[in-house]
N, C-alpha and C. Protein backbone atom coordinates (compact mmCIF):
# COMPACT_ATOMS: atom_id res chain seq x y z
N UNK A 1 73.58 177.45 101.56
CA UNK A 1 72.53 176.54 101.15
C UNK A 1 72.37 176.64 99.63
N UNK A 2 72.30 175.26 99.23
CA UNK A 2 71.89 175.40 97.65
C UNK A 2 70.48 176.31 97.26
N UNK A 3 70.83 177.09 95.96
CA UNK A 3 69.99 178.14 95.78
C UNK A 3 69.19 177.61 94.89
N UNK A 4 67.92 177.93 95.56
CA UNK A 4 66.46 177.44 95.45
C UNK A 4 65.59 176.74 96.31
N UNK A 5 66.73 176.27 97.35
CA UNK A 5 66.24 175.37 98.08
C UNK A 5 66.02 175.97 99.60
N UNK A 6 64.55 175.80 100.16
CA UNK A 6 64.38 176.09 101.73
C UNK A 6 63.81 175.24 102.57
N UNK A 7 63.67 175.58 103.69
CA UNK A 7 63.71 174.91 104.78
C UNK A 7 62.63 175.74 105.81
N UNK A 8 62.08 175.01 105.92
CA UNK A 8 60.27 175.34 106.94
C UNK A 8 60.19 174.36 107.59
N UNK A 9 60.99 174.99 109.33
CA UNK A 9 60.92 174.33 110.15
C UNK A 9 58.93 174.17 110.69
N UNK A 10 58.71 173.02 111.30
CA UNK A 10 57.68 172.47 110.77
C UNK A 10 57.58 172.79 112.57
N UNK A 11 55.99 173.47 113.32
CA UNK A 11 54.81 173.63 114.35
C UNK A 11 54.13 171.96 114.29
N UNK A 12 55.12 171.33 115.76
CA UNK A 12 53.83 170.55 116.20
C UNK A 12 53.03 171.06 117.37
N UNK A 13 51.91 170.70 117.37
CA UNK A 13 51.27 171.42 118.47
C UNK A 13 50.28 169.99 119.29
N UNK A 14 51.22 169.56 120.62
CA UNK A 14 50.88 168.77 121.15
C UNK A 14 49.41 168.90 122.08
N UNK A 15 48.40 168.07 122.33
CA UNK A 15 47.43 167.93 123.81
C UNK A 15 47.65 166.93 124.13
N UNK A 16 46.85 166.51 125.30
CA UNK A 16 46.68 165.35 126.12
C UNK A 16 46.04 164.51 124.93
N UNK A 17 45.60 164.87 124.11
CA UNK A 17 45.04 163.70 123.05
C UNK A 17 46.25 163.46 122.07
N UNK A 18 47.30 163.98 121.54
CA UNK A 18 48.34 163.60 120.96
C UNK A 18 49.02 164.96 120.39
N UNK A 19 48.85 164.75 118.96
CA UNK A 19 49.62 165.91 118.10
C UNK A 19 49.31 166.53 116.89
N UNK A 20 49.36 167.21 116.75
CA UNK A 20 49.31 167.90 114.95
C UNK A 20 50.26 168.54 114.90
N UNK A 21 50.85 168.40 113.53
CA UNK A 21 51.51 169.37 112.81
C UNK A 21 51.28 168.93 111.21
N UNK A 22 51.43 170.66 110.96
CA UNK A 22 51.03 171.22 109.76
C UNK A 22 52.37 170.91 108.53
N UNK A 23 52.40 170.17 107.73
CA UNK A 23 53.50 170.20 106.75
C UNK A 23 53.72 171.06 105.55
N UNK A 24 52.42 171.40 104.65
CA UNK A 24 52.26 172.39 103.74
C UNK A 24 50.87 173.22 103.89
N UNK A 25 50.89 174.17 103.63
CA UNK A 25 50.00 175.08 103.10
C UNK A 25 50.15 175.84 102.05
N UNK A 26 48.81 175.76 101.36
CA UNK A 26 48.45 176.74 100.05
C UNK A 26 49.37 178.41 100.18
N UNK A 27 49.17 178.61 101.48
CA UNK A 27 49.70 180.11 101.79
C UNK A 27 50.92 180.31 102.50
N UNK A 28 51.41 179.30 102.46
CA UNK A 28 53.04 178.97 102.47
C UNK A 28 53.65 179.74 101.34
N UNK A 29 55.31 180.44 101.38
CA UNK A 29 55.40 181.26 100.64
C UNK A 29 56.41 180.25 99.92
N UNK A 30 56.76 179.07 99.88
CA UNK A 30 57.24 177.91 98.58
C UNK A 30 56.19 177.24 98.43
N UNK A 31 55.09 177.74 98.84
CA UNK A 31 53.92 176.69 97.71
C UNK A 31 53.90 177.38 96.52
N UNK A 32 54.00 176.55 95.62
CA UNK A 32 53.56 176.93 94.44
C UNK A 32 52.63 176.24 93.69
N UNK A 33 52.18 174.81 94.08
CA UNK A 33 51.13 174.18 93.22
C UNK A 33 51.16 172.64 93.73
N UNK A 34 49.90 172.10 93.55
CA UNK A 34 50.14 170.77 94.42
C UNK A 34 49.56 169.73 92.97
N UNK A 35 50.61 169.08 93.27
CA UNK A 35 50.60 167.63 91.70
C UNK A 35 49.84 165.88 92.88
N UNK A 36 50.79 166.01 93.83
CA UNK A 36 50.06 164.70 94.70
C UNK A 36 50.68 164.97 95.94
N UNK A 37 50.31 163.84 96.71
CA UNK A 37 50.94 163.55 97.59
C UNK A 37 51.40 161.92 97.90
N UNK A 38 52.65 161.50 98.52
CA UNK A 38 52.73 160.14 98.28
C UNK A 38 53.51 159.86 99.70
N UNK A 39 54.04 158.45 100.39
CA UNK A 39 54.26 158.34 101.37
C UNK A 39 55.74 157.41 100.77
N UNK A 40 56.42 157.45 101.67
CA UNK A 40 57.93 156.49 101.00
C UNK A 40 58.29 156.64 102.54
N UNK A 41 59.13 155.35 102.06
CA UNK A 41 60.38 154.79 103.35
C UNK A 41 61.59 154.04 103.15
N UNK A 42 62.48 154.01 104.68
CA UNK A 42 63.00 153.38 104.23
C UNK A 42 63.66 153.02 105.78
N UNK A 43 63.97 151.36 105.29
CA UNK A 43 64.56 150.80 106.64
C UNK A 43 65.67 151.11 107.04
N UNK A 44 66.31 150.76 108.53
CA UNK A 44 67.50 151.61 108.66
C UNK A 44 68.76 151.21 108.04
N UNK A 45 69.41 152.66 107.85
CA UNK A 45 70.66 152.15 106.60
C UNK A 45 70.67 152.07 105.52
N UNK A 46 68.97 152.18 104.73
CA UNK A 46 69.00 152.08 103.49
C UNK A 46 68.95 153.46 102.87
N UNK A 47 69.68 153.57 101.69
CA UNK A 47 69.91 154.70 100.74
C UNK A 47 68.98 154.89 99.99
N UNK A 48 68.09 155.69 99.76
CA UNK A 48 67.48 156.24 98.36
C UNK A 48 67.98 156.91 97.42
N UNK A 49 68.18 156.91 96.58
CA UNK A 49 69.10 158.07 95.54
C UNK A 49 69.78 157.58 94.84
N UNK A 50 70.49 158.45 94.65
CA UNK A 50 70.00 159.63 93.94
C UNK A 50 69.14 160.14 92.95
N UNK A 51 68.49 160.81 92.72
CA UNK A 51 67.59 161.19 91.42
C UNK A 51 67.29 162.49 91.31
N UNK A 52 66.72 163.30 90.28
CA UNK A 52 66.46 164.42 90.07
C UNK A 52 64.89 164.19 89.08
N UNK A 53 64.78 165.87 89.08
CA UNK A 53 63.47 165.72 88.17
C UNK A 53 64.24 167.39 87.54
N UNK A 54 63.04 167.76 86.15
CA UNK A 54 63.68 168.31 85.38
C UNK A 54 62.21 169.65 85.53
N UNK A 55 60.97 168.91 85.56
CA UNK A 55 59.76 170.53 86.40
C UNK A 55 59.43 170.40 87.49
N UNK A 56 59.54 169.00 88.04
CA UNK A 56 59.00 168.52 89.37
C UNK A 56 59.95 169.51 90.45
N UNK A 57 59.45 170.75 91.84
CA UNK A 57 59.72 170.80 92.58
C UNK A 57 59.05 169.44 93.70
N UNK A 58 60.05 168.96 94.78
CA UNK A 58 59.48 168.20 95.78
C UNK A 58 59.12 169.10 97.26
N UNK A 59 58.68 168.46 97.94
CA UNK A 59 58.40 169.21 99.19
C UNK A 59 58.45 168.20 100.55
N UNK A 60 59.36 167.51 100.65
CA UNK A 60 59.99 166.27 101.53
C UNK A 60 59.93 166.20 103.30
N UNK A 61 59.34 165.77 104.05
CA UNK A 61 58.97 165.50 105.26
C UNK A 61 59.34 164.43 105.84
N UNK A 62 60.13 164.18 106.78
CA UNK A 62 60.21 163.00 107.81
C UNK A 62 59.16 163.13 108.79
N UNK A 63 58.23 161.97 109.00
CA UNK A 63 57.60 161.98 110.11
C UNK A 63 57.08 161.25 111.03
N UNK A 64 58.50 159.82 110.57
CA UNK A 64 58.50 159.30 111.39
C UNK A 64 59.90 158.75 111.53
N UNK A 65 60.56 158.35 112.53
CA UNK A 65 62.35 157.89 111.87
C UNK A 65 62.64 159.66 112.09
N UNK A 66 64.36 159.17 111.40
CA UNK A 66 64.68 160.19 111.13
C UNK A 66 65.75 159.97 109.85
N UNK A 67 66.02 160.81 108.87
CA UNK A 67 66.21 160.41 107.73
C UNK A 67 67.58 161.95 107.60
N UNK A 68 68.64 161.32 106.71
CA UNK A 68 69.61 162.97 106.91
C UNK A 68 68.91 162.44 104.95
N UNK A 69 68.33 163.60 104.70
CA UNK A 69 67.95 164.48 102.96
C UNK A 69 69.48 165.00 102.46
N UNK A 70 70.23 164.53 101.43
CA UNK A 70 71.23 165.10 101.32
C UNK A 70 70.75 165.83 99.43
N UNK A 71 71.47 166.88 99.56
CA UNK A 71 70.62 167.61 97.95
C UNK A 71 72.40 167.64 97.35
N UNK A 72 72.70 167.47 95.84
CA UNK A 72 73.64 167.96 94.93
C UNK A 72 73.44 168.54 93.61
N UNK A 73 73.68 170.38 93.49
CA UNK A 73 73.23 171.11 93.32
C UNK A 73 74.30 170.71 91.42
N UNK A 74 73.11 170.65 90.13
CA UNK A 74 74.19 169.92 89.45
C UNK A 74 73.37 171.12 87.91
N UNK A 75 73.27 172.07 88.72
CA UNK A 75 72.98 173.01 87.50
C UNK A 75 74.31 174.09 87.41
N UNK A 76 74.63 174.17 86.17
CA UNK A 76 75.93 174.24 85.85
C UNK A 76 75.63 176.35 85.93
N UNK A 77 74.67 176.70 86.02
CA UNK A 77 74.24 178.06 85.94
C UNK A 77 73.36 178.56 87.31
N UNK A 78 73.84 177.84 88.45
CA UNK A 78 73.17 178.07 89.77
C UNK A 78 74.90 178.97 90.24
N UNK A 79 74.36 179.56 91.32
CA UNK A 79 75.46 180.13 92.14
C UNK A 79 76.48 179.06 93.01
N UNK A 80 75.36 178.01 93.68
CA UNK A 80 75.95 177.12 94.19
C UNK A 80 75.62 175.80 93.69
N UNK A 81 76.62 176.03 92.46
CA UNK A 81 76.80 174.80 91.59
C UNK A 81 78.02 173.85 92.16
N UNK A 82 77.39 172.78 92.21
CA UNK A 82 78.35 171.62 92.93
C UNK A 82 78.34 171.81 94.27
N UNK A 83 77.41 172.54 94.77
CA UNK A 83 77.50 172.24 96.54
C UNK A 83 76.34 171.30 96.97
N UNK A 84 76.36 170.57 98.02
CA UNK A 84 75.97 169.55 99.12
C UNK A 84 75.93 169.87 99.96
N UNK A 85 74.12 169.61 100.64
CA UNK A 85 73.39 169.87 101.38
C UNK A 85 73.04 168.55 102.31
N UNK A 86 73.62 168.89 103.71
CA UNK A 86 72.76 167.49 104.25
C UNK A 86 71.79 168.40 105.53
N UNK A 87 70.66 167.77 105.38
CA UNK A 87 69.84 167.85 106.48
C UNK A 87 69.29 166.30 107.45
N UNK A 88 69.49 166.65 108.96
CA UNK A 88 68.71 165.85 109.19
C UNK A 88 67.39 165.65 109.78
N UNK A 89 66.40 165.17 109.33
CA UNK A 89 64.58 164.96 109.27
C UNK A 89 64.58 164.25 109.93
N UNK A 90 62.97 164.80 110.63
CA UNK A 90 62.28 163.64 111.07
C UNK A 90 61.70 164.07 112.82
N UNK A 91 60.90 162.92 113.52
CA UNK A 91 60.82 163.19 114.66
C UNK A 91 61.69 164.18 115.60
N UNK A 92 62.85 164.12 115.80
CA UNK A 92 63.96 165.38 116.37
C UNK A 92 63.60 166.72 115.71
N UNK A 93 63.71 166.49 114.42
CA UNK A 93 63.63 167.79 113.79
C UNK A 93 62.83 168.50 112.62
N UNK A 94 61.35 168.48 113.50
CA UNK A 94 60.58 168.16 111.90
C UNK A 94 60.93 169.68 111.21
N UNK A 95 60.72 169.08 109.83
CA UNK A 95 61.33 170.34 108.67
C UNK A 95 60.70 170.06 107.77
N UNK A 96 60.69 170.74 107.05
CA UNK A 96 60.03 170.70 105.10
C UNK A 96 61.44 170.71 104.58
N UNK A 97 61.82 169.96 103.34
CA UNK A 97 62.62 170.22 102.63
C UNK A 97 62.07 170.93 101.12
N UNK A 98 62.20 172.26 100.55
CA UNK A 98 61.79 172.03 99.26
C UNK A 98 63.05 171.98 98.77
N UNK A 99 62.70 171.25 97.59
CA UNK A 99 63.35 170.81 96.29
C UNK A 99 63.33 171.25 95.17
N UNK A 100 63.98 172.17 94.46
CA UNK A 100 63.94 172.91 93.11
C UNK A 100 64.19 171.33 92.19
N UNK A 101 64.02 171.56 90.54
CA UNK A 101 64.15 170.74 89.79
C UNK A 101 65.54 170.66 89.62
N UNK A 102 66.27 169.68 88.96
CA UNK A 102 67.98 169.35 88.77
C UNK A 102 68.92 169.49 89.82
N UNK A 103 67.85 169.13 90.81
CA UNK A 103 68.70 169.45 92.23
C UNK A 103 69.06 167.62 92.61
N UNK A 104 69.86 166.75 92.56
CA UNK A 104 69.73 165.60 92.44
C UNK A 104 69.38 165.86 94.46
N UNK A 105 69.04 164.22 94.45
CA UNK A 105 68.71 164.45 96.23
C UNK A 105 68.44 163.13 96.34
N UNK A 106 68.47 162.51 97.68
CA UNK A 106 68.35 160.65 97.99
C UNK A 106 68.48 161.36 99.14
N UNK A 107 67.95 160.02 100.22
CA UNK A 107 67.84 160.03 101.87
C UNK A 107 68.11 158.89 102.40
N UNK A 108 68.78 159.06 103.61
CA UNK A 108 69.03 157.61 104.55
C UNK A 108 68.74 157.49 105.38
N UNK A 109 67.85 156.60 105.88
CA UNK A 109 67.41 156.21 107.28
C UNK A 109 68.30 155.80 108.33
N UNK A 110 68.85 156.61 108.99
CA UNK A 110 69.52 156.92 110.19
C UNK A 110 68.51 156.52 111.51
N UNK A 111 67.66 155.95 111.94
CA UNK A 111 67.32 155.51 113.07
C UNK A 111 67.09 154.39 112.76
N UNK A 112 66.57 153.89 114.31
CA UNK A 112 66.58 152.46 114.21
C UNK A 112 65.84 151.97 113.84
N UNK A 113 64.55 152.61 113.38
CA UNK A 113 63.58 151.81 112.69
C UNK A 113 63.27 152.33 111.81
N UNK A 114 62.14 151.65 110.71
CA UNK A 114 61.91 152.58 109.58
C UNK A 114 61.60 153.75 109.23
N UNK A 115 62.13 154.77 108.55
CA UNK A 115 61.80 156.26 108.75
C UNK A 115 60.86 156.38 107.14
N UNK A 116 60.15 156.75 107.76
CA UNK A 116 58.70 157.76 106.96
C UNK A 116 58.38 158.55 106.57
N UNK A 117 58.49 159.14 105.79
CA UNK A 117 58.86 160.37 104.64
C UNK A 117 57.14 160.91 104.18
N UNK A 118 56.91 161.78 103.63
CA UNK A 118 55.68 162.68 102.73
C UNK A 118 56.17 163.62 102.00
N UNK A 119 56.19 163.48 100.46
CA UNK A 119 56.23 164.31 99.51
C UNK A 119 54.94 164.63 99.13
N UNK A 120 55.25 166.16 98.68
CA UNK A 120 54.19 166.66 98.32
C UNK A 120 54.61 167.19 96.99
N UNK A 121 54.77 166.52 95.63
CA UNK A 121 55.49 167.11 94.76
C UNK A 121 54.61 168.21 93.43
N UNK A 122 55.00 169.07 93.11
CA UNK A 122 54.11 170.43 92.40
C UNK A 122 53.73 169.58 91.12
N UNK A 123 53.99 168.11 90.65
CA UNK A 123 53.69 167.22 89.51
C UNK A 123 52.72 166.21 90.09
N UNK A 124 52.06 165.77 89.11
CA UNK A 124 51.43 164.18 89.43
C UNK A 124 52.72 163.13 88.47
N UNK A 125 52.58 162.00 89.24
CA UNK A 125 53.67 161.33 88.35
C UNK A 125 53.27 160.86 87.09
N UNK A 126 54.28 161.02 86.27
CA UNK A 126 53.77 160.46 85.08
C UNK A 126 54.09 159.17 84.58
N UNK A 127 52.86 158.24 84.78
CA UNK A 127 53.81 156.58 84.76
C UNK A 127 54.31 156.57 83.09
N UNK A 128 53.90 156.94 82.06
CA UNK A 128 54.37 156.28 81.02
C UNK A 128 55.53 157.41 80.43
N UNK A 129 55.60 158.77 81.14
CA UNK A 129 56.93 159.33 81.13
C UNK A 129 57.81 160.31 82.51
N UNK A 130 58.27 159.54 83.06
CA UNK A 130 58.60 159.89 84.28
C UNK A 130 59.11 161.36 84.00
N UNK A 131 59.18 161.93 85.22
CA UNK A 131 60.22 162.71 85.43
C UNK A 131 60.85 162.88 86.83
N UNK A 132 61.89 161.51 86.24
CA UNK A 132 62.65 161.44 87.25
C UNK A 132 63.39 160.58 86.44
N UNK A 133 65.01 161.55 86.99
CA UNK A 133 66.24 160.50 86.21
C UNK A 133 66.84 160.04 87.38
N UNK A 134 67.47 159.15 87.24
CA UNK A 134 68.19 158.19 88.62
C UNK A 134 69.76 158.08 88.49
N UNK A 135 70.38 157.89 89.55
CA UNK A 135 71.94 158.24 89.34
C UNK A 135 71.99 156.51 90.11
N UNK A 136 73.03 155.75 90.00
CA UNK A 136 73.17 155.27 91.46
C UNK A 136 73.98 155.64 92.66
N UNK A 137 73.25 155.50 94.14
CA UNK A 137 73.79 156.18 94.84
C UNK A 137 75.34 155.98 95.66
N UNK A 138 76.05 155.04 94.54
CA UNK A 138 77.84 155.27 95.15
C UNK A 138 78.11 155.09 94.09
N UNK A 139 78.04 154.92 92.92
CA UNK A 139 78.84 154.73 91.86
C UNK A 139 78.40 156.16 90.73
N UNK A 140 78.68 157.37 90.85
CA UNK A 140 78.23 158.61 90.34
C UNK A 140 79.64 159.21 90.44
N UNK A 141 79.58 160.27 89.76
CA UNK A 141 80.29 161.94 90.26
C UNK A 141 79.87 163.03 90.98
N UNK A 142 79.20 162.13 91.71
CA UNK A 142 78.33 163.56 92.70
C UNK A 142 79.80 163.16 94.38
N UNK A 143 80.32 164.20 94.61
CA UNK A 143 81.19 164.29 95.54
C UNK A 143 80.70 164.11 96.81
N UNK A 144 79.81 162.78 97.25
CA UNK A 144 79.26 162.91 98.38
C UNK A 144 79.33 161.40 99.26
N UNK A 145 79.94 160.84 100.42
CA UNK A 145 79.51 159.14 100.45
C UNK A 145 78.70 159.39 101.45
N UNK A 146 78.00 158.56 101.69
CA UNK A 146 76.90 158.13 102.33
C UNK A 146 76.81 157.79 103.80
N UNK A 147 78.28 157.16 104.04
CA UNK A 147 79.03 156.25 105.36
C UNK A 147 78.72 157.51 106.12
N UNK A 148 78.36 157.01 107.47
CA UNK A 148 78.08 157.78 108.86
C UNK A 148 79.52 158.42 108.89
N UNK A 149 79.10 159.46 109.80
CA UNK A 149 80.55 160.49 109.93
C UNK A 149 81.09 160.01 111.30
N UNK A 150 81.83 159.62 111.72
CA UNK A 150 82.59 159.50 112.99
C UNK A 150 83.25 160.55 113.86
N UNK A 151 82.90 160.54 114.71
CA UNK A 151 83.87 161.65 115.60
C UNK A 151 83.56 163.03 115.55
C-alpha cells in the first residue's frame, strides 16, 4: 500500500429502523484536523481525476454506489514511489480512504447508478487559491487506465 495512506474499514450498525455508520471521528488515529466536509458524485462510468493537493490530506467515503478510489503515489522521496492503489467503495464495502498530500487520486463509478462519495478534507477549500492541481484522467504519465478489467 502506498505509504501514508490507510484504510478504516467502516461499522454499520443496522435496526429495524434502518442504519448508522460512523465515517470519521476526532479519536480516530488518522484524524488529524477537520477543514469541511463536502458531498460529490458520479454517474456510472464516469471518471474523476486525477488530481492532487500539496497540504490537503482527504478522507474519502462511498456511501452510496460503489466507486473503485484508485491513488498514484508521485512523490519522488516516498518508499512507494510510483505505485497504484485501487480500492473498491461503497455500499459492498464501506471503507475510509485517507489521502496523504501529492498522492494524485480520481474515482469511477462502477455501479449502476450514481455513486456518492463524502470527503472530509483536513483544509477548507480555498476558492481564490485552490489546492488542488488536476492531471487529465487518460492523457497523463501516471501508469494506470481506467477500462474495467476482464476475466
Amino acid at each position: 500500500m502506498i505509504e501514508g495512506v490507510k484504510i478504516k474499514k467502516l461499522r454499520v450498525i443496522p435496526d429495524e429502523r434502518g442504519r448508522l455508520m460512523e465515517i470519521l471521528r476526532s479519536d480516530d488515529s488518522l484524524f488529524s484536523r477537520f477543514g469541511q466536509v463536502y458531498m460529490t458524485t458520479a454517474y456510472p462510468g464516469v471518471v474523476k481525476g486525477w488530481h492532487y493537493h500539496k497540504k490537503q490530506f482527504d478522507n474519502m467515503a462511498c456511501i452510496k454506489g460503489m466507486m473503485k478510489i484508485v491513488l498514484y503515489d508521485s512523490r519522488k522521496d516516498s518508499k512507494t514511489y510510483e505505485e497504484v492503489n485501487e480500492f473498491f467503495a461503497g455500499e459492498h464495502n464501506p471503507v475510509l480512504v485517507h489521502i496523504p498530500p501529492y498522492v494524485y487520486h480520481g474515482f469511477k463509478c462502477i455501479s449502476q447508478e450514481e455513486a456518492i462519495a463524502i470527503n472530509i478534507p483536513t483544509e477548507t477549500y480555498n476558492y481564490n487559491n485552490p489546492d488542488e492541481f488536476r492531471v487529465d484522467p487518460y492523457d497523463n504519465d501516471i501508469p494506470y487506465d481506467w477500462k474495467r478489467k476482464e476475466g
